[in-house]
PDB file of N, CA and C in Angstrom:
ATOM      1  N   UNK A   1     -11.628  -8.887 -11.113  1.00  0.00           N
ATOM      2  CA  UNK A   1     -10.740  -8.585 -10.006  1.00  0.00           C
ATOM      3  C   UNK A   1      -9.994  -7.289 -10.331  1.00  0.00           C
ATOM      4  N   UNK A   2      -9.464  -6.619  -9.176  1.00  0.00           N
ATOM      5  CA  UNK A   2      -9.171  -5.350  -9.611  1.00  0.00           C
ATOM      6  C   UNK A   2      -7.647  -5.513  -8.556  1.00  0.00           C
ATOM      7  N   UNK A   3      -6.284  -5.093  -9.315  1.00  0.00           N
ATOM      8  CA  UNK A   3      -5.580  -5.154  -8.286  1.00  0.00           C
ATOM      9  C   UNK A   3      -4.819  -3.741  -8.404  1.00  0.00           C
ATOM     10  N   UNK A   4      -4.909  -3.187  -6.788  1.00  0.00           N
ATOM     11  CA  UNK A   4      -3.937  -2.097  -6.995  1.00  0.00           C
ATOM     12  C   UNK A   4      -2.815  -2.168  -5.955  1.00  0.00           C
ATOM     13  N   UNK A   5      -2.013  -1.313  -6.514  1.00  0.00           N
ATOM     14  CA  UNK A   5      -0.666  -0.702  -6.461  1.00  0.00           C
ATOM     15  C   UNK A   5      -0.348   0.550  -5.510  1.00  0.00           C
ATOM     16  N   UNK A   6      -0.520   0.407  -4.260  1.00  0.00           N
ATOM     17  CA  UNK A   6      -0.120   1.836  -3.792  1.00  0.00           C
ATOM     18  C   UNK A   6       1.255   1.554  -2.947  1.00  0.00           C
ATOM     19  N   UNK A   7       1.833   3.312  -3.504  1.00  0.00           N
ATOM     20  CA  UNK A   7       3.592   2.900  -3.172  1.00  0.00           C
ATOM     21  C   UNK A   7       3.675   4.301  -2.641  1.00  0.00           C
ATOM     22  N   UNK A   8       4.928   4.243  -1.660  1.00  0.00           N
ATOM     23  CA  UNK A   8       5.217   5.687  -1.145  1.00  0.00           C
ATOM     24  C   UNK A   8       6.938   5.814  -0.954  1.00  0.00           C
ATOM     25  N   UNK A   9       7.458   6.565  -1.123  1.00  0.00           N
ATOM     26  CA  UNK A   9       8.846   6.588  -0.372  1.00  0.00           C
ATOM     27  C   UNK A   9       9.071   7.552   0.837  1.00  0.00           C
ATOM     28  N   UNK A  10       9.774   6.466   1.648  1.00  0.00           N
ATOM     29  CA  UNK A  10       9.956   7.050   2.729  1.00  0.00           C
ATOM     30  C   UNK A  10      11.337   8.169   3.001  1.00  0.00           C
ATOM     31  N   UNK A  11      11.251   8.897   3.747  1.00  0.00           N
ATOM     32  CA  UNK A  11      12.869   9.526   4.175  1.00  0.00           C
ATOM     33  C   UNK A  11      14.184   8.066   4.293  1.00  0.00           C
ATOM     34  N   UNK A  12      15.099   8.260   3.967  1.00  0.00           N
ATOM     35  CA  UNK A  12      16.303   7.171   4.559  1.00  0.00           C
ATOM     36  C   UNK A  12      15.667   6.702   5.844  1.00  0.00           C
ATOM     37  N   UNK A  13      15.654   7.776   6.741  1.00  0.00           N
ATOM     38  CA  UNK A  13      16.131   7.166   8.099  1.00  0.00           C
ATOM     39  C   UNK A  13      14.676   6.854   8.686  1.00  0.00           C
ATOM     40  N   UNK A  14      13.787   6.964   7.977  1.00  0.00           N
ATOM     41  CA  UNK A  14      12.315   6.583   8.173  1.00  0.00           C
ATOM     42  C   UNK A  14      11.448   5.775   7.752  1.00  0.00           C
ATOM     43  N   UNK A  15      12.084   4.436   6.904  1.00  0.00           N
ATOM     44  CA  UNK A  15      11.540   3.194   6.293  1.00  0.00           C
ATOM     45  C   UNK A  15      11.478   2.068   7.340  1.00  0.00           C
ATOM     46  N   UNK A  16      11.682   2.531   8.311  1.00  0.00           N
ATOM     47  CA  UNK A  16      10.770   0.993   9.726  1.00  0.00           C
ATOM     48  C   UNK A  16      10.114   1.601  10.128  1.00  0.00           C
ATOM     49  N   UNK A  17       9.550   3.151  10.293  1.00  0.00           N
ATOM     50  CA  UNK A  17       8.893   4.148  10.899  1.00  0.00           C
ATOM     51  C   UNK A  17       7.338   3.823   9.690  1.00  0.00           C
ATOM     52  N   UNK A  18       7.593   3.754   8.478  1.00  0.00           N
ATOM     53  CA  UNK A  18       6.964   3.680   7.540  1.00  0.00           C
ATOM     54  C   UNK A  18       6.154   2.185   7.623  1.00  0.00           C
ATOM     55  N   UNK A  19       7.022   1.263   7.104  1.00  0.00           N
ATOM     56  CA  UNK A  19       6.494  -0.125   7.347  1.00  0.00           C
ATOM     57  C   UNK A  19       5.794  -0.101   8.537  1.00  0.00           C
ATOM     58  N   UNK A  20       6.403   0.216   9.385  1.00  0.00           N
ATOM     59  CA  UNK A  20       5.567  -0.181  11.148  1.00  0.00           C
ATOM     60  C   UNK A  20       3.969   0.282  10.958  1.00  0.00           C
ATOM     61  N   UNK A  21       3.828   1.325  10.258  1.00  0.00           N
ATOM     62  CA  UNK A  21       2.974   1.880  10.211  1.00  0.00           C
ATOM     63  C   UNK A  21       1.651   1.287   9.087  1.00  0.00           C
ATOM     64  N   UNK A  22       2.379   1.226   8.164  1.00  0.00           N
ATOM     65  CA  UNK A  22       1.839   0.619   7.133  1.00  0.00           C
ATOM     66  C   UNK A  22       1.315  -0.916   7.443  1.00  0.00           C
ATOM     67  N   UNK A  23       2.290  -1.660   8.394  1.00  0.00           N
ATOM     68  CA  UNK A  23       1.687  -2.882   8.710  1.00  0.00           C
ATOM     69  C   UNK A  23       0.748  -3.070  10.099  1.00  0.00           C
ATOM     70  N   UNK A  24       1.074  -1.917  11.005  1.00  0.00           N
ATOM     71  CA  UNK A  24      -0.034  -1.750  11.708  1.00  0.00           C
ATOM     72  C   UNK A  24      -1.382  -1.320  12.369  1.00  0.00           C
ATOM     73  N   UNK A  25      -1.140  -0.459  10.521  1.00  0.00           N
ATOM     74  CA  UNK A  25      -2.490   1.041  10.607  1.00  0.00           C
ATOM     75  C   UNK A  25      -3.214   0.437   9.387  1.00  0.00           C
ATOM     76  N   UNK A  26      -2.595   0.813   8.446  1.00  0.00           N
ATOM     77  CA  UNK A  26      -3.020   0.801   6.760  1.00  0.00           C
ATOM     78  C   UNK A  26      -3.755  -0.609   6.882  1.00  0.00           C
ATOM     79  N   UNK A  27      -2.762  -1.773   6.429  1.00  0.00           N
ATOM     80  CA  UNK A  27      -3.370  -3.313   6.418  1.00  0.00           C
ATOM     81  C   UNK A  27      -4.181  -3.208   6.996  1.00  0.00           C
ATOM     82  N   UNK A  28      -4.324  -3.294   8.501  1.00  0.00           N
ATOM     83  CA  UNK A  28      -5.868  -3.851   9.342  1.00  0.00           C
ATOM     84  C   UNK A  28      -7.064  -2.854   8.725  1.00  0.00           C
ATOM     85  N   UNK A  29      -6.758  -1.671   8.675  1.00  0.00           N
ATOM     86  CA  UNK A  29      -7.747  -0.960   7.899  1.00  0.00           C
ATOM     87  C   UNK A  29      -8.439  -1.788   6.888  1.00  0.00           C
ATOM     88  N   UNK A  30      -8.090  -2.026   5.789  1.00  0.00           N
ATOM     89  CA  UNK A  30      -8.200  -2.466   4.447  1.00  0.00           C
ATOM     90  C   UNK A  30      -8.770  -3.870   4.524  1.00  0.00           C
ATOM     91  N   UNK A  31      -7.963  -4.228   5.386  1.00  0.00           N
ATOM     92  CA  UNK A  31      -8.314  -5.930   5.979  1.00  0.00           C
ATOM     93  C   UNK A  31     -10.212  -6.343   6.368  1.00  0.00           C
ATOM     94  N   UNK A  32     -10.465  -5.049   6.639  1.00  0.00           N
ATOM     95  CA  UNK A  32     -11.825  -5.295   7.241  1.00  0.00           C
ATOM     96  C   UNK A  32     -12.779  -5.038   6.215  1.00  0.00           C
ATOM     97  N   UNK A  33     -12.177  -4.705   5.350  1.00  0.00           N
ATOM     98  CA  UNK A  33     -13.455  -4.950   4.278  1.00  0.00           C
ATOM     99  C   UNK A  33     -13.914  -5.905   3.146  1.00  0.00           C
ATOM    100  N   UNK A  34     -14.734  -6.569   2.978  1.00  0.00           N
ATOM    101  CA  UNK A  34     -15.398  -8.016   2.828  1.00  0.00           C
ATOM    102  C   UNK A  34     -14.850  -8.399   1.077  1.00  0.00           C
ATOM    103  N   UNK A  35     -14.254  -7.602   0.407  1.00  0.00           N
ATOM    104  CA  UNK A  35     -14.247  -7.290  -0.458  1.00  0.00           C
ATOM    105  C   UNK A  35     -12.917  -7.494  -0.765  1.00  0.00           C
ATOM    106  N   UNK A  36     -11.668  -7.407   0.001  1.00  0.00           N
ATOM    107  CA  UNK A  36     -10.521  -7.811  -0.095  1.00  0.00           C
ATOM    108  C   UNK A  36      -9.922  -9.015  -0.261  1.00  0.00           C
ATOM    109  N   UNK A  37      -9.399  -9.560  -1.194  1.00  0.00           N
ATOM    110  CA  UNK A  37      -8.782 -10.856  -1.673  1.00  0.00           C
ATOM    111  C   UNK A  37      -7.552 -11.182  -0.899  1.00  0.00           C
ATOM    112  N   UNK A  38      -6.647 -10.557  -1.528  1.00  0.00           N
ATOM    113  CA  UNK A  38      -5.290 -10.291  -0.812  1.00  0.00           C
ATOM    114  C   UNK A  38      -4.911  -9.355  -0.563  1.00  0.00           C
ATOM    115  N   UNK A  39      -3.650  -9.197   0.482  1.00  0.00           N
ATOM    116  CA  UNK A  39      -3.020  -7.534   0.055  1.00  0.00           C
ATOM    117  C   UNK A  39      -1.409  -8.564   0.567  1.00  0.00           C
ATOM    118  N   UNK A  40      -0.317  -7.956  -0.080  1.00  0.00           N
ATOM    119  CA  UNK A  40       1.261  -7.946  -0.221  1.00  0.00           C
ATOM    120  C   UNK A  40       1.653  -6.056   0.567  1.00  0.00           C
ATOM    121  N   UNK A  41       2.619  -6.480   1.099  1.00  0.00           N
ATOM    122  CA  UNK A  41       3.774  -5.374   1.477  1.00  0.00           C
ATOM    123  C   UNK A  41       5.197  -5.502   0.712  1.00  0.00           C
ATOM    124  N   UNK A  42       5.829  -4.504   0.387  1.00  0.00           N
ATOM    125  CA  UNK A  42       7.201  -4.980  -0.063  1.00  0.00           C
ATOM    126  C   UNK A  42       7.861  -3.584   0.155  1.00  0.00           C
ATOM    127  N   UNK A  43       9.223  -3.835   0.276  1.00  0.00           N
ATOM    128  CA  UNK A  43      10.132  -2.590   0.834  1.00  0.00           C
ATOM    129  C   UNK A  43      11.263  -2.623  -0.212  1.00  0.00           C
ATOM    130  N   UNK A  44      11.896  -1.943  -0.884  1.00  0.00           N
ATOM    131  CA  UNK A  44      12.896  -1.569  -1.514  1.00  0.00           C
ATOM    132  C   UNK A  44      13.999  -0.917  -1.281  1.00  0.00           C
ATOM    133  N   UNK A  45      15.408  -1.308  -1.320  1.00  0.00           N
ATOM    134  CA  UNK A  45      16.372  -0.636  -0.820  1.00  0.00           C
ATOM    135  C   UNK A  45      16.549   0.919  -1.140  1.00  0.00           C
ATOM    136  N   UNK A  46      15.806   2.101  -2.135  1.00  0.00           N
ATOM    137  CA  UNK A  46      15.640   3.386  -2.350  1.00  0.00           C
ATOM    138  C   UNK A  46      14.440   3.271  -0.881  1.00  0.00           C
ATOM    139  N   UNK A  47      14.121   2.967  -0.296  1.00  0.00           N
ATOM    140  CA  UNK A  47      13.191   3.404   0.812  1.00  0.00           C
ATOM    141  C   UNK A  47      11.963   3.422   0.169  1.00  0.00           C
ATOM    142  N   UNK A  48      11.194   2.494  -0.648  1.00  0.00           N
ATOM    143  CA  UNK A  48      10.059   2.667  -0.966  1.00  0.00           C
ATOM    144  C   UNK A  48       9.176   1.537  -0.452  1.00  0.00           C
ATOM    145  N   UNK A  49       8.058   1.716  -0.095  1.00  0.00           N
ATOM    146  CA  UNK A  49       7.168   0.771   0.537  1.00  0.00           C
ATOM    147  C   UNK A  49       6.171   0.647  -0.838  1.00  0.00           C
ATOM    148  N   UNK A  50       5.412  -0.793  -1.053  1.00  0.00           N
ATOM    149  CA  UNK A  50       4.655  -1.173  -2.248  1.00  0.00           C
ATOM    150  C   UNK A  50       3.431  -1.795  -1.382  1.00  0.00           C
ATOM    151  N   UNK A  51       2.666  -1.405  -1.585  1.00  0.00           N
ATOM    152  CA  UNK A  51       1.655  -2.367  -1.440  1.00  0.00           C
ATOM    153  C   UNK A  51       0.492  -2.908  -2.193  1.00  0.00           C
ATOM    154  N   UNK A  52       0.213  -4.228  -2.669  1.00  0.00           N
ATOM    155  CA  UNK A  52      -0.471  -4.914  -3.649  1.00  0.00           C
ATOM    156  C   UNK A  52      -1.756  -5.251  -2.995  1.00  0.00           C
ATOM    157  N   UNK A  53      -2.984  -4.721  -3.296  1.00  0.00           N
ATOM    158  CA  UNK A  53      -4.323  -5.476  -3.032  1.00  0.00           C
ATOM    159  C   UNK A  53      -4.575  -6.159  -4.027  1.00  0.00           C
ATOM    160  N   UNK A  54      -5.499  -6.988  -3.784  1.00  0.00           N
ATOM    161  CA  UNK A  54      -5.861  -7.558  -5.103  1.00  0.00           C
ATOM    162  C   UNK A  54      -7.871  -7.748  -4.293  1.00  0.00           C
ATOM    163  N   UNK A  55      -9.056  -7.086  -5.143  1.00  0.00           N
ATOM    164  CA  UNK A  55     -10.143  -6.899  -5.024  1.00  0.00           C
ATOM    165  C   UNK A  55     -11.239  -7.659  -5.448  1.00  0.00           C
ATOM    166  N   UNK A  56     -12.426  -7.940  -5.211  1.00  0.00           N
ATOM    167  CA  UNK A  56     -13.119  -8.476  -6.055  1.00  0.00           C
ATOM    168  C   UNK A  56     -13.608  -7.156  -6.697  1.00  0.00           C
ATOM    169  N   UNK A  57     -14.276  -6.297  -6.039  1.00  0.00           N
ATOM    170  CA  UNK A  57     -14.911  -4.910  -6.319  1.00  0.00           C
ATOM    171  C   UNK A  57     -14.298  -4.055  -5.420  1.00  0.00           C
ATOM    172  N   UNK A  58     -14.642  -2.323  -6.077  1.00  0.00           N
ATOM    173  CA  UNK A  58     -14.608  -1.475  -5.349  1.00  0.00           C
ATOM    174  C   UNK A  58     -13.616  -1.422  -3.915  1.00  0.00           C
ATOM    175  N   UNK A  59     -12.437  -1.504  -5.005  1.00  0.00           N
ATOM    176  CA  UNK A  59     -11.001  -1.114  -3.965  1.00  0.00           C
ATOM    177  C   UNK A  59     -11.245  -0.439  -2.951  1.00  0.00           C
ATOM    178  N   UNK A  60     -10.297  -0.449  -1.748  1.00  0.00           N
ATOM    179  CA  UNK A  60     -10.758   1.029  -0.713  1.00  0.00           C
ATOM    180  C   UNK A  60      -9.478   1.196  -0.810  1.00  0.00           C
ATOM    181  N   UNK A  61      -9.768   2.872  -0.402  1.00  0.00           N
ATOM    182  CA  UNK A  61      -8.113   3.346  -0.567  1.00  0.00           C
ATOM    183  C   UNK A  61      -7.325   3.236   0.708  1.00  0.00           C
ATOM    184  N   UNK A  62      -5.926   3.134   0.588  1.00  0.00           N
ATOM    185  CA  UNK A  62      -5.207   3.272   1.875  1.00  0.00           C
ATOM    186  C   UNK A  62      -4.811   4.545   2.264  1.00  0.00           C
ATOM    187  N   UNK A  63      -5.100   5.231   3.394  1.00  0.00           N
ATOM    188  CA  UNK A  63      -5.011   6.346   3.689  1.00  0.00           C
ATOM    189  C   UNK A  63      -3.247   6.693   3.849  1.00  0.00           C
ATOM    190  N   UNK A  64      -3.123   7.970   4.026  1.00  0.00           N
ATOM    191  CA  UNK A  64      -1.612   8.765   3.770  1.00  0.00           C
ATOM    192  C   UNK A  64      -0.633   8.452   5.070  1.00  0.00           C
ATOM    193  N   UNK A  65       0.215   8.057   5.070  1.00  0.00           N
ATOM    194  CA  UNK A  65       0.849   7.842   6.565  1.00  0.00           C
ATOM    195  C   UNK A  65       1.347   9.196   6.757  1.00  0.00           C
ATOM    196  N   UNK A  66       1.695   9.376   8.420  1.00  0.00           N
ATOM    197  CA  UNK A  66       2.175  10.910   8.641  1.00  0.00           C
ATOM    198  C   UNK A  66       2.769  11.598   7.426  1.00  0.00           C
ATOM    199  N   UNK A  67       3.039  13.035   6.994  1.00  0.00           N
ATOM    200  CA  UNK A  67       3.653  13.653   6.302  1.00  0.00           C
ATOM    201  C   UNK A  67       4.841  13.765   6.786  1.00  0.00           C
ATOM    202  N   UNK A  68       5.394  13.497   7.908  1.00  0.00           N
ATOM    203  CA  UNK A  68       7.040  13.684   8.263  1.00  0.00           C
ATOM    204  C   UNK A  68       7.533  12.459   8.311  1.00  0.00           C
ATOM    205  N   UNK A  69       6.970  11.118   7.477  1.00  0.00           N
ATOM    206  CA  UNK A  69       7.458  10.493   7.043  1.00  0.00           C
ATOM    207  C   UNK A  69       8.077  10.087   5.751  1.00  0.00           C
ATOM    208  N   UNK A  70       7.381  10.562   4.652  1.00  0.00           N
ATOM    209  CA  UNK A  70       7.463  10.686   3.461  1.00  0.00           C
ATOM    210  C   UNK A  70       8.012  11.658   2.836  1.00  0.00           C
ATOM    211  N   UNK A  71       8.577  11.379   1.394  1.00  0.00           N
ATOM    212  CA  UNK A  71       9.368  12.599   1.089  1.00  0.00           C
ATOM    213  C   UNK A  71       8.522  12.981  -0.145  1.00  0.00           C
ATOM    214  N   UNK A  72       6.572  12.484  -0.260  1.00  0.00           N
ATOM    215  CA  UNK A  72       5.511  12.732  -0.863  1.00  0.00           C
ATOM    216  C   UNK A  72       4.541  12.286  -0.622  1.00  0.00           C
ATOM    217  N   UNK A  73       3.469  12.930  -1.275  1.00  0.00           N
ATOM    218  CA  UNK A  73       2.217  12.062  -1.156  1.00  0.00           C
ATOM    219  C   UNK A  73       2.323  10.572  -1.922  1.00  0.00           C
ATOM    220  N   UNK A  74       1.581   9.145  -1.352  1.00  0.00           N
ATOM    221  CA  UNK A  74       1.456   8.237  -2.421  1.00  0.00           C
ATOM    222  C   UNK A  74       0.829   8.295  -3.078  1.00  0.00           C
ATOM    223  N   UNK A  75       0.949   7.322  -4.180  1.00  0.00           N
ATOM    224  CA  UNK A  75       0.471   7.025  -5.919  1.00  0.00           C
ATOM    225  C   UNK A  75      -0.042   5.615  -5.348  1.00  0.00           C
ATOM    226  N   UNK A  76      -1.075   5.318  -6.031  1.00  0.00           N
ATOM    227  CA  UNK A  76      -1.383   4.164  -6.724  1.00  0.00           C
ATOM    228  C   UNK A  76      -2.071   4.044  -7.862  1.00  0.00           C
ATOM    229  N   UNK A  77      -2.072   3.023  -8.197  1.00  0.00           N
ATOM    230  CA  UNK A  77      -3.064   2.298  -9.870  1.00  0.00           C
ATOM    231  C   UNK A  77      -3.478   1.427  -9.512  1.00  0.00           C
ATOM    232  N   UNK A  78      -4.440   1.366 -10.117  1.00  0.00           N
ATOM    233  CA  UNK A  78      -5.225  -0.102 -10.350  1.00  0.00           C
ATOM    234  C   UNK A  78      -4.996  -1.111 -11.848  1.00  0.00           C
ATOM    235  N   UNK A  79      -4.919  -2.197 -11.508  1.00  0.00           N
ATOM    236  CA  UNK A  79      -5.024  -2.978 -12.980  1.00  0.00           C
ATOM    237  C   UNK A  79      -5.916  -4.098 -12.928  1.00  0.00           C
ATOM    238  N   UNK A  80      -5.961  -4.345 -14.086  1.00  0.00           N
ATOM    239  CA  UNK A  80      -6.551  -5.752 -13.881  1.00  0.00           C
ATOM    240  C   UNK A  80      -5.886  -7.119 -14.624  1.00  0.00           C
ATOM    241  N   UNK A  81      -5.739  -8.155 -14.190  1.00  0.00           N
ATOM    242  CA  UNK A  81      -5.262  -9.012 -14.430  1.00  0.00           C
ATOM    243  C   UNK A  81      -5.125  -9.478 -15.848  1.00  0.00           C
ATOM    244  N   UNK A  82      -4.371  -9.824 -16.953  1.00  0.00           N
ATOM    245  CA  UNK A  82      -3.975 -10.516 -17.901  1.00  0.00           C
ATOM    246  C   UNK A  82      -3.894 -12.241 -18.055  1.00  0.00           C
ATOM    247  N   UNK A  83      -4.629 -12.803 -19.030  1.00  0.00           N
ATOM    248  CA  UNK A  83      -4.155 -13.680 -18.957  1.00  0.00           C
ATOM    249  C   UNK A  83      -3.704 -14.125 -20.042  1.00  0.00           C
ATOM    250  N   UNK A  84      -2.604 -15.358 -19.918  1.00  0.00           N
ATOM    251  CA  UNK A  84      -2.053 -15.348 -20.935  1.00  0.00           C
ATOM    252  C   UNK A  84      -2.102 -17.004 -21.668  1.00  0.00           C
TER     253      UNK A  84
END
């Protein structure tokens, strides 16, 4: 399993502009491919949006939301699970 991590920060006044987007562009995107386990959203009071896939194979990436939302391009990583 492969799980990644892609995170972005938004402007202040542009983190529901962000989420909205992220939960109604990005997800369904990602959603449609056969290959997806889970995916998580999470929002942080600095204005950062997280989002967790978790893969069997061959992650797909989530594409960039507008640039006049963000105050950068996003990052993600991939990991893979630990057990303990």
């Amino acid at each position: 399993m492969i799980v990644r991590m892609w995170e972005v920060q938004s402007h202040p006044e542009s983190l529901d502009e962000v989420l909205s987007w992220v939960c109604e562009r990005a997800v369904p995107a990602v959603r449609a491919d056969p290959n997806l386990v889970s995916v998580e959203v999470f929002s942080s009071p600095d204005h950062r949006v997280v989002v967790i896939t978790r893969w069997r194979r061959d992650p797909v990436d989530i594409e960039e939301p507008p640039g006049y939302l963000v105050t950068r391009k996003p990052h993600s990583w991939d990991f893979s699970p630990v057990e303990l």
